[in-house]
Protein backbone atom coordinates (compact mmCIF):
# COMPACT_ATOMS: atom_id res chain seq x y z
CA UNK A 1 22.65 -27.53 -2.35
CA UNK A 2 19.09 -27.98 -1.37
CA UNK A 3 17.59 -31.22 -0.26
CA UNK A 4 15.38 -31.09 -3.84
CA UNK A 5 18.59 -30.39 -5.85
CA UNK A 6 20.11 -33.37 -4.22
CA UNK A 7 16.59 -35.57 -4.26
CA UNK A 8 16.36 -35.30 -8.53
CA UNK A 9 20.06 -35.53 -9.14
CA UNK A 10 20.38 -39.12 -6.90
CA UNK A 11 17.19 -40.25 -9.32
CA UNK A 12 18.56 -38.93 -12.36
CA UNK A 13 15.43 -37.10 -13.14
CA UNK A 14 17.67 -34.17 -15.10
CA UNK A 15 18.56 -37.14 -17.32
CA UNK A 16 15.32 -38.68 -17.45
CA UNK A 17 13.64 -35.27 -18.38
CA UNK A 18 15.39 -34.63 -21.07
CA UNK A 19 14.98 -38.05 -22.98
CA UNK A 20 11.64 -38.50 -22.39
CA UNK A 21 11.24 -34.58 -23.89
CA UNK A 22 13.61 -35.29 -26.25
CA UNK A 23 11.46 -38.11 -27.70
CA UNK A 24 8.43 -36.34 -27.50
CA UNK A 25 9.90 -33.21 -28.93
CA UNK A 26 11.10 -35.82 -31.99
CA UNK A 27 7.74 -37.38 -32.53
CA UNK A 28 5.90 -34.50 -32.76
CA UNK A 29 8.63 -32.89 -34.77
CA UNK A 30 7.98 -36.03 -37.59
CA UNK A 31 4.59 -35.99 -36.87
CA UNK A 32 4.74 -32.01 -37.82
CA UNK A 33 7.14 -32.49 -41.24
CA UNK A 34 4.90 -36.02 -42.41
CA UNK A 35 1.64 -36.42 -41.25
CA UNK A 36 -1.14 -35.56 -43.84
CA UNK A 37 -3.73 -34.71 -40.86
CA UNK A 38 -3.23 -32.38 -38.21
CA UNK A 39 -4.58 -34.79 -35.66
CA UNK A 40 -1.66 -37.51 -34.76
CA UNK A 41 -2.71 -41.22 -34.62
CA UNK A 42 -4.22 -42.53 -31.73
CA UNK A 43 -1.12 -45.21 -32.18
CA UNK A 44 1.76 -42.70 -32.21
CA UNK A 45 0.20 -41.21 -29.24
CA UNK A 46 0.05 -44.34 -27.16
CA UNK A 47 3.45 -44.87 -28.10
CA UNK A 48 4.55 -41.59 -27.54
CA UNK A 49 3.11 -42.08 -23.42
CA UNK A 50 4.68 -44.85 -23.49
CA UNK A 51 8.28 -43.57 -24.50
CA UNK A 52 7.61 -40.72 -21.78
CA UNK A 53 6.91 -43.32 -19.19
CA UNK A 54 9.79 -45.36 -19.67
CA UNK A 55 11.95 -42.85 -19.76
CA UNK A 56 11.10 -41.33 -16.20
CA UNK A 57 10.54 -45.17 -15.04
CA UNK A 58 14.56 -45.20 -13.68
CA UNK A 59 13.87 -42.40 -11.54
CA UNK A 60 11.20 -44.00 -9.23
CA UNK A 61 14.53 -44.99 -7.38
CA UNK A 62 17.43 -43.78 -6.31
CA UNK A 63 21.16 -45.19 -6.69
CA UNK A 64 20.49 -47.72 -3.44
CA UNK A 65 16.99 -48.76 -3.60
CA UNK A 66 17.31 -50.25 -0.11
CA UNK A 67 18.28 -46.33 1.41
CA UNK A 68 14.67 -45.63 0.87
CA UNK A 69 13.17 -48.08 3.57
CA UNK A 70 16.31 -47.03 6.09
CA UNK A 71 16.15 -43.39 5.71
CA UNK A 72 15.07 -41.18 8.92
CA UNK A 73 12.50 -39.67 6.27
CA UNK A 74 8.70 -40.34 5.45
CA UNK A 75 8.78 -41.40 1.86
CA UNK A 76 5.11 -42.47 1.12
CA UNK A 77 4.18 -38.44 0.29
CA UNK A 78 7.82 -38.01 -1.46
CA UNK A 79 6.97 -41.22 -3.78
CA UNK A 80 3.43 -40.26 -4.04
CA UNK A 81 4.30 -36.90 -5.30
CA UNK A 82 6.80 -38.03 -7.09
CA UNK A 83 4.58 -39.63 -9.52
CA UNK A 84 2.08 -36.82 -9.74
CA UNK A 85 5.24 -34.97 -11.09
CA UNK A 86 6.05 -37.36 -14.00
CA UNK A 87 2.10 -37.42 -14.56
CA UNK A 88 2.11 -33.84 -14.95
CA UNK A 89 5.42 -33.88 -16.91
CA UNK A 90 3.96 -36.17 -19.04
CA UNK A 91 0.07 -34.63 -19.62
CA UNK A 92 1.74 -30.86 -19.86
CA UNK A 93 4.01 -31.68 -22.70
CA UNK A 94 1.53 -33.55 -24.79
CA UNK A 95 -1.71 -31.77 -24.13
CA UNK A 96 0.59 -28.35 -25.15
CA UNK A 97 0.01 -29.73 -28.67
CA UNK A 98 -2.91 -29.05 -28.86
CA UNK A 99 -2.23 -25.76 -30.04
CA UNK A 100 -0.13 -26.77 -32.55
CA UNK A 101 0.29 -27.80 -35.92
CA UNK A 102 0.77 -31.47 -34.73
CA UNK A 103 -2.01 -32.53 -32.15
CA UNK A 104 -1.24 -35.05 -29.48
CA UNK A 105 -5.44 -36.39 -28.60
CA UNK A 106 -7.83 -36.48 -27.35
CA UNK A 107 -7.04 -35.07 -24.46
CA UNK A 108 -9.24 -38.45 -22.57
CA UNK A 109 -6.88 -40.43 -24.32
CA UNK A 110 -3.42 -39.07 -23.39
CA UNK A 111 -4.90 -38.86 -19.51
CA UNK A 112 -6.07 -42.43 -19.72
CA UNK A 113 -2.73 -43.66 -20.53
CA UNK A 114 -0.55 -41.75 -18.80
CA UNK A 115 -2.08 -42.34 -15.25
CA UNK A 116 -2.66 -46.16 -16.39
CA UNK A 117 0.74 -46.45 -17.71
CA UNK A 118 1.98 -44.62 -14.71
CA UNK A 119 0.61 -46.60 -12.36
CA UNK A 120 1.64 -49.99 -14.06
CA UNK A 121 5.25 -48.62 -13.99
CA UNK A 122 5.15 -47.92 -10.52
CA UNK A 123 3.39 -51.20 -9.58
CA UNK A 124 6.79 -53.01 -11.43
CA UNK A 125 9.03 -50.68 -10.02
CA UNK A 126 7.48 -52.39 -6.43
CA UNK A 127 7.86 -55.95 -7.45
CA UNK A 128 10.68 -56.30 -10.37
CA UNK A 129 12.58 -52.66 -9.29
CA UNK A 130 12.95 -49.30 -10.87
CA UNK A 131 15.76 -50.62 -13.53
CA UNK A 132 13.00 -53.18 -14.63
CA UNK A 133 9.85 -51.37 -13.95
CA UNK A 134 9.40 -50.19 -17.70
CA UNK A 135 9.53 -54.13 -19.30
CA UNK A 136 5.78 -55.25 -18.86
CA UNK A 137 4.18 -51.89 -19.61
CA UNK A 138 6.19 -51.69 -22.88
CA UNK A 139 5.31 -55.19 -23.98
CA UNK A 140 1.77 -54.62 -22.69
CA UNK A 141 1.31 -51.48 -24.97
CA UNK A 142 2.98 -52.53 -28.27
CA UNK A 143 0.85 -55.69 -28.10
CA UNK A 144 -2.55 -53.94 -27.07
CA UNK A 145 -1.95 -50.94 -29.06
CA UNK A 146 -1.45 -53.24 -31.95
CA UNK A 147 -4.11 -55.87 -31.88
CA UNK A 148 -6.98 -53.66 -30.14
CA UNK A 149 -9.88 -55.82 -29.21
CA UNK A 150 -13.85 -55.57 -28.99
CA UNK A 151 -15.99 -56.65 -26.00
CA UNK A 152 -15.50 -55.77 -22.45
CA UNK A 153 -13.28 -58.12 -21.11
CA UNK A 154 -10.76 -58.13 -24.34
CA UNK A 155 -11.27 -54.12 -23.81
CA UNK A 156 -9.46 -54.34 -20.47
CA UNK A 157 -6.91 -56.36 -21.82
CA UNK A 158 -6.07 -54.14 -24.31
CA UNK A 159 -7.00 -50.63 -22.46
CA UNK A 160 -4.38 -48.49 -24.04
CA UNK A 161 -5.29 -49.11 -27.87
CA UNK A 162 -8.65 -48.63 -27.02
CA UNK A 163 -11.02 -45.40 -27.82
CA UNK A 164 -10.78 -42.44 -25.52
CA UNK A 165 -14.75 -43.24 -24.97
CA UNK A 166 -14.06 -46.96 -23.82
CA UNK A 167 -15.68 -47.38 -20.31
CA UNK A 168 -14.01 -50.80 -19.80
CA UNK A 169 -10.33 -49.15 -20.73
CA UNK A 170 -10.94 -46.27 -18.65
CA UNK A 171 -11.48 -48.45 -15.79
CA UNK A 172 -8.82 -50.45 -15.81
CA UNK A 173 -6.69 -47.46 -16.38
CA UNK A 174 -7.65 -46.03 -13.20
CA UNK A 175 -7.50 -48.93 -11.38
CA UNK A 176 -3.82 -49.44 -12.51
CA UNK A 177 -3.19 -45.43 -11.71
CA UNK A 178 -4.84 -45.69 -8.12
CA UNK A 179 -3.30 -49.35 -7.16
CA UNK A 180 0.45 -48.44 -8.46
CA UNK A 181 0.38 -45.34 -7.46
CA UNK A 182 -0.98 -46.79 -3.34
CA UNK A 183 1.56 -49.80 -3.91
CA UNK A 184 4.52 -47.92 -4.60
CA UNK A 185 3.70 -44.98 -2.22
CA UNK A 186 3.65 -47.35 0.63
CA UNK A 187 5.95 -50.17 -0.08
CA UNK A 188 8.79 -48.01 -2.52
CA UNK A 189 10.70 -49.80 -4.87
CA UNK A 190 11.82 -53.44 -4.69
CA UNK A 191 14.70 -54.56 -2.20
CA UNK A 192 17.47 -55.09 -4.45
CA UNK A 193 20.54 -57.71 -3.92
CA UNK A 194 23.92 -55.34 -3.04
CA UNK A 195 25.67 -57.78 -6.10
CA UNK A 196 23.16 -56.22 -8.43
């Protein structure tokens, strides 16, 4: 078995794959059978990132978290590369919608999140742990994708329910992408107790 093969089956990314497809495939499957316009709701699609995210937020580490740091291996490219996949995974499956009868967009929109959401994950996968990682950028969303708000600042608070055009939410998008995606590259995911 090859040292990939080994790599995605120790993070469960098989597993992770095929939930966070699965719930894609589902939305856009109701979305398909329901929805009176071919466009879907810049709501469902927030949502729908988010599910994705979540669902590939358990593989940012493996079984140990602490093997990472001990390991004779360089992991800041791995980790780094590791969430370019799941950003990929993520933009690929939604953005090959757009050809469909269901339409996961703007395209601006699903980027935005993604990366942002992304990079939050990955930022709470550094402090709180993989396991946890998912908890703030899920409570983040539902609240900001609820109750959008006007004005700059109240923009950045609520970046994903924002417009695809919002300079403010595409901002602080990036800046979440960049800095989670730096944080967890170098530091990895957060020392866990061996009782947890």
């Amino acid at each position: 078995m090859t040292w990939t093969l080994l790599y995605l089956r120790s993070r469960r990314v098989p597993l992770a794959l095929a939930v966070a497809l699965g719930g894609a495939a589902v939305v856009w499957a109701l979305s398909l059978a329901f929805a009176k316009d071919r466009d879907v709701t810049p709501m469902v699609v927030v949502l729908t990132v988010l599910l994705m995210v979540a669902a590939l937020a358990p593989t940012l580490a493996g079984p140990d978290e602490n093997l990472d740091r001990t390991a004779s291996m360089r992991w800041p490219w791995r980790r780094a590369g590791h969430l370019l996949a799941g950003l990929v995974v993520v933009l690929a499956v939604l953005l090959a919608t757009r050809h469909t009868g269901a339409r996961f967009g703007p395209a601006a929109l699903v980027v935005r999140d993604a990366a942002g959401l992304l990079g939050l994950t990955a930022a709470c996968a550094t402090v709180l742990g993989a396991g946890r990682s998912w908890f703030l950028p899920l409570a983040w969303t539902i609240i900001a994708a609820l109750y959008p708000q006007d004005g700059t600042w109240a923009a950045m608070a609520t970046w994903q329910g924002q417009p695809p055009d919002s300079r403010a939410a595409t901002v602080t998008a990036a800046v979440l992408a960049v800095g989670g995606l730096i944080g967890y590259s170098v530091a990895g995911p957060a020392r866990t107790d061996p009782a947890d």
